[in-house]
N, C-alpha and C. Protein backbone atom coordinates (compact mmCIF):
# COMPACT_ATOMS: atom_id res chain seq x y z
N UNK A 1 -5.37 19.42 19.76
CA UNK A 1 -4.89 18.72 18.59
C UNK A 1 -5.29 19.52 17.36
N UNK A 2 -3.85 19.90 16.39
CA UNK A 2 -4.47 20.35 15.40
C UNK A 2 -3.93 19.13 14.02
N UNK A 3 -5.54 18.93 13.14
CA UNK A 3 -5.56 18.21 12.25
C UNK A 3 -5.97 19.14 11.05
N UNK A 4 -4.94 18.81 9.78
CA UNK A 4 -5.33 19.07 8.54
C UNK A 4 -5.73 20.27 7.72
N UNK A 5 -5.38 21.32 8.22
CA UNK A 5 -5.10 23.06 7.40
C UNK A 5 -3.74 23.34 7.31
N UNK A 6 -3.59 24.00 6.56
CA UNK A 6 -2.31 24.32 6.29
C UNK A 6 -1.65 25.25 7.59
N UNK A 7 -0.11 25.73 7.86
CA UNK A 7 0.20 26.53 8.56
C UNK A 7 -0.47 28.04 8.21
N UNK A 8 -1.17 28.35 9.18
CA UNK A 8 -1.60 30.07 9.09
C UNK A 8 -3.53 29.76 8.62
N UNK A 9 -3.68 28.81 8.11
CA UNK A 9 -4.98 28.44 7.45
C UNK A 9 -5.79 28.39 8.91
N UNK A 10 -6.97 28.97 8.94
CA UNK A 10 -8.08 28.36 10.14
C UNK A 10 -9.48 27.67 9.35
N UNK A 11 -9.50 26.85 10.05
CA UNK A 11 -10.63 25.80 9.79
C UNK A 11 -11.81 26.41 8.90
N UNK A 12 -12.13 27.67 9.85
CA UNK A 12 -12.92 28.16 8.90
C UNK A 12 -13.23 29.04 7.12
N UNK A 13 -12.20 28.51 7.23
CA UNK A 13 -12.22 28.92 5.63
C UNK A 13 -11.87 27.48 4.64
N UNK A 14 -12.18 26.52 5.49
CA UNK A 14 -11.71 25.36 4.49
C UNK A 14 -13.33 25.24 3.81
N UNK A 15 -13.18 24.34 3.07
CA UNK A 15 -14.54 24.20 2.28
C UNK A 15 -15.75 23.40 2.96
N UNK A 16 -16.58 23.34 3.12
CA UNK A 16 -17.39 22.55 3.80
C UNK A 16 -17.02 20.59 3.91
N UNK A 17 -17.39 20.57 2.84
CA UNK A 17 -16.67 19.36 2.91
C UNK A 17 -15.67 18.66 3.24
N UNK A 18 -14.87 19.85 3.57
CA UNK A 18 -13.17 19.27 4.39
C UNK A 18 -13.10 19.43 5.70
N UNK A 19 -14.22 20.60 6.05
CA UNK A 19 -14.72 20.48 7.44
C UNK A 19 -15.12 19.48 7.84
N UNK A 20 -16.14 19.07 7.07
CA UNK A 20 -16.64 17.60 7.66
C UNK A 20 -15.75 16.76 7.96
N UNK A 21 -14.92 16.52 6.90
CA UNK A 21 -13.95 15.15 6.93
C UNK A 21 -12.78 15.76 7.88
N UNK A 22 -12.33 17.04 8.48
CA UNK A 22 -11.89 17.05 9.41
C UNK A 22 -12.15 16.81 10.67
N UNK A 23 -13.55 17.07 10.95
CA UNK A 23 -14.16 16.88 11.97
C UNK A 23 -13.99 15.31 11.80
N UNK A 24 -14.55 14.58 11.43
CA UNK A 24 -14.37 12.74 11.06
C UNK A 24 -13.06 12.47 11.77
N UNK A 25 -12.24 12.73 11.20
CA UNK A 25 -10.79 12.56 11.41
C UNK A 25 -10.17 12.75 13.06
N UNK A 26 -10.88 14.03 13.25
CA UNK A 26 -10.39 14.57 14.77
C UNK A 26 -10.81 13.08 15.47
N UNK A 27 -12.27 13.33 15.59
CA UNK A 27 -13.09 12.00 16.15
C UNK A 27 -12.70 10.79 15.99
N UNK A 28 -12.09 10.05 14.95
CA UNK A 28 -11.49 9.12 14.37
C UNK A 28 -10.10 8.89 15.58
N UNK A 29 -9.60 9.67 15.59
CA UNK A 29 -8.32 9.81 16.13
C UNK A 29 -8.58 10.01 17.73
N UNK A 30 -9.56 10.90 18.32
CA UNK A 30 -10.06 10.61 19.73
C UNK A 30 -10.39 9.06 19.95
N UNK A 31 -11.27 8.61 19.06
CA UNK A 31 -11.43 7.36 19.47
C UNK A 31 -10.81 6.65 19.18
N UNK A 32 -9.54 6.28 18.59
CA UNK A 32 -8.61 5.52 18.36
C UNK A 32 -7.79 5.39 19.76
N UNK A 33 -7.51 6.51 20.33
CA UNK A 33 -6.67 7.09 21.29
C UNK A 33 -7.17 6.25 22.83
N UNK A 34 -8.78 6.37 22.88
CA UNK A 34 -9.73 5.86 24.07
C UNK A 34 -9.05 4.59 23.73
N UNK A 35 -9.35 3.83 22.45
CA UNK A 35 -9.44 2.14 22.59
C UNK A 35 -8.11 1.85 23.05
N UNK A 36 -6.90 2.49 22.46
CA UNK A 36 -5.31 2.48 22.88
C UNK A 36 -5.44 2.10 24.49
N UNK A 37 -6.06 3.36 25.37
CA UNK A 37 -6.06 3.15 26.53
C UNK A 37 -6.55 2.42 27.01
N UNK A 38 -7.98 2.06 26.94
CA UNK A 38 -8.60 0.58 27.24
C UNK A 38 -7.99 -0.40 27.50
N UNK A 39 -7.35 -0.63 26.03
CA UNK A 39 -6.35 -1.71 25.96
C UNK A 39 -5.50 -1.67 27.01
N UNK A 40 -5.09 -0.73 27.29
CA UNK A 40 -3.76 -0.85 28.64
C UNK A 40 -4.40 -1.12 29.89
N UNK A 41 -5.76 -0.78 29.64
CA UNK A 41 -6.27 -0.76 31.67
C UNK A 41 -7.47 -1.92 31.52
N UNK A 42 -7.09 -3.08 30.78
CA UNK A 42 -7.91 -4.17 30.22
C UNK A 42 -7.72 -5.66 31.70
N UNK A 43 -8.64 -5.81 32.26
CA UNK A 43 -8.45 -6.90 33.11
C UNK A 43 -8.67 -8.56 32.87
N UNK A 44 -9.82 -8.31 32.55
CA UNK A 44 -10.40 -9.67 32.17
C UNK A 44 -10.19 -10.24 31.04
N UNK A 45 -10.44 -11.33 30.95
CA UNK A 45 -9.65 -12.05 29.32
C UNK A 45 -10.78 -11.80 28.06
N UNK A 46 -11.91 -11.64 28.30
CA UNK A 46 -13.53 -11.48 27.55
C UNK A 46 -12.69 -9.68 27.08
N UNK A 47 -12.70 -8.96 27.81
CA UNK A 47 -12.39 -7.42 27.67
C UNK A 47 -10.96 -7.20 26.63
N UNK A 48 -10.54 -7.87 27.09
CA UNK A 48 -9.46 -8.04 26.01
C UNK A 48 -9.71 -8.25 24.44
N UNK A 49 -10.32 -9.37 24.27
CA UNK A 49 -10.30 -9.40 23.15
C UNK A 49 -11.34 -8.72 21.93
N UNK A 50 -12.43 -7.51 22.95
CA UNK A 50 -13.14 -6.01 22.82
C UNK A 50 -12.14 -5.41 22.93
N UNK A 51 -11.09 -5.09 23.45
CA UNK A 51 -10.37 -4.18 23.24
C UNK A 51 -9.38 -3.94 21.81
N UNK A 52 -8.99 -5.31 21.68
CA UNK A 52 -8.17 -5.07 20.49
C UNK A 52 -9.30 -5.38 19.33
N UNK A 53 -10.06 -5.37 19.33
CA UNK A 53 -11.17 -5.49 17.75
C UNK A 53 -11.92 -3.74 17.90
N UNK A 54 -11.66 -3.53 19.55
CA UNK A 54 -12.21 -1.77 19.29
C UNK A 54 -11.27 -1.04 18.37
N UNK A 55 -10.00 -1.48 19.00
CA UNK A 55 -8.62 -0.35 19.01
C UNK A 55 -8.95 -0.38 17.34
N UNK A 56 -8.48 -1.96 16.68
CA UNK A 56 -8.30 -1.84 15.43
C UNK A 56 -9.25 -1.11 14.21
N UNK A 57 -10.41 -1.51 15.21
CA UNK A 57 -11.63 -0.81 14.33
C UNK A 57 -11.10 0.71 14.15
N UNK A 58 -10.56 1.07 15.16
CA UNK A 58 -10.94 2.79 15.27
C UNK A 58 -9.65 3.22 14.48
N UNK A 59 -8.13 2.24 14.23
CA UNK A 59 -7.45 2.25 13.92
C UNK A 59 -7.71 2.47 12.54
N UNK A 60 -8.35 1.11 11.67
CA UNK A 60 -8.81 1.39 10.35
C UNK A 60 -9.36 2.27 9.89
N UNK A 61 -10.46 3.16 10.92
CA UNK A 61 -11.35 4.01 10.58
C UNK A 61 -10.42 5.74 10.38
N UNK A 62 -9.46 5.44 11.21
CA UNK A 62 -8.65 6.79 10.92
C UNK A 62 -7.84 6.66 9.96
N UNK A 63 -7.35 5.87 9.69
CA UNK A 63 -6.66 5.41 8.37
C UNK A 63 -7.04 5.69 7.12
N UNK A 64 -8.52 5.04 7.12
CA UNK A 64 -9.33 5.46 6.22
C UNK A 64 -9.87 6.60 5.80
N UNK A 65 -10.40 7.41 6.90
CA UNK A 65 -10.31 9.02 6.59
C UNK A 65 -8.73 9.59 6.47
N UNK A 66 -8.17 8.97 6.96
CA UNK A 66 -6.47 10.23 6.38
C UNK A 66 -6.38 9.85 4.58
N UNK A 67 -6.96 8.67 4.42
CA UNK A 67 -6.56 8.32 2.87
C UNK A 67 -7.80 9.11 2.22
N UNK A 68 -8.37 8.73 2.56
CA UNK A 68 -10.15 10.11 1.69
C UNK A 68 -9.27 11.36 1.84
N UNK A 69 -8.45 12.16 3.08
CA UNK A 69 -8.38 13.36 2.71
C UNK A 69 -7.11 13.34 1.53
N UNK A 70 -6.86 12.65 1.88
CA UNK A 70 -5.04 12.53 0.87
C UNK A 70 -5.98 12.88 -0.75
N UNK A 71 -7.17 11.91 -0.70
CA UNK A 71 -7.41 11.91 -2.31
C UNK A 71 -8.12 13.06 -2.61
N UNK A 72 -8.25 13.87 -1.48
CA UNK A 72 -8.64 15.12 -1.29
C UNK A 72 -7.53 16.66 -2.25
N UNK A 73 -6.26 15.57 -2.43
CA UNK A 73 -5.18 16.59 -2.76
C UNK A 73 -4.76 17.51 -1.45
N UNK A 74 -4.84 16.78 -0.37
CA UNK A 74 -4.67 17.08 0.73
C UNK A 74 -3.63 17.40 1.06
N UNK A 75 -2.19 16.93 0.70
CA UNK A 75 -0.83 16.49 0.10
C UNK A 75 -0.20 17.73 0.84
N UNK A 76 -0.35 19.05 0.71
CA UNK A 76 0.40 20.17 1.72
C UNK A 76 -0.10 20.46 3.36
N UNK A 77 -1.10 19.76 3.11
CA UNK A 77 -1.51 19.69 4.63
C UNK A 77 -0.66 18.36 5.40
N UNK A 78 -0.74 19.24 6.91
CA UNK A 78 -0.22 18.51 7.91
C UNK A 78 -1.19 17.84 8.33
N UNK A 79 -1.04 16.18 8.62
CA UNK A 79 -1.92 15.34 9.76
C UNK A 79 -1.24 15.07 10.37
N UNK A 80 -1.06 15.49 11.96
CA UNK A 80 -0.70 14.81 13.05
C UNK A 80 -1.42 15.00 14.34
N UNK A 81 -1.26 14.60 15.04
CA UNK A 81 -1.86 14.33 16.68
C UNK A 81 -1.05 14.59 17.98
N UNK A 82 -1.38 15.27 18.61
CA UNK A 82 -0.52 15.36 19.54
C UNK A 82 -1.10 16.83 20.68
């Protein structure tokens, strides 16, 4: 998965601080991804309703770092996942 440098840009020349919040973000988005799946391989009715207060948590939490980098002037960078 690549998150948040420009095309041709490598990580290592971003500024420290955008490192960080990229790194955040990657992680943000791994664990968003785990709770997604959880949710699908969820049995019990107790697990369920940990699953969707994980998912969302991790949901908000990536959300929230894509908007910190945005106010970052982040704006020519690509965020996606895949």
């Amino acid at each position: 998965m690549r998150v948040g440098w420009k095309k041709g840009e490598e990580a290592g020349q971003l500024p420290e601080d955008k490192k960080l919040l990229l790194a955040e973000i990657r992680r943000a988005h791994e664990q968003w991804v785990i709770a997604s799946e959880h949710l699908n391989w969820v049995g019990v009715t107790e697990e369920i309703d940990y699953a969707v207060f994980a998912m969302a948590a991790a949901e908000k939490k990536y959300d929230m770092l894509l908007r910190q980098a945005k106010k970052l002037d982040w704006r020519d960078h690509t965020f996606y996942t895949g």
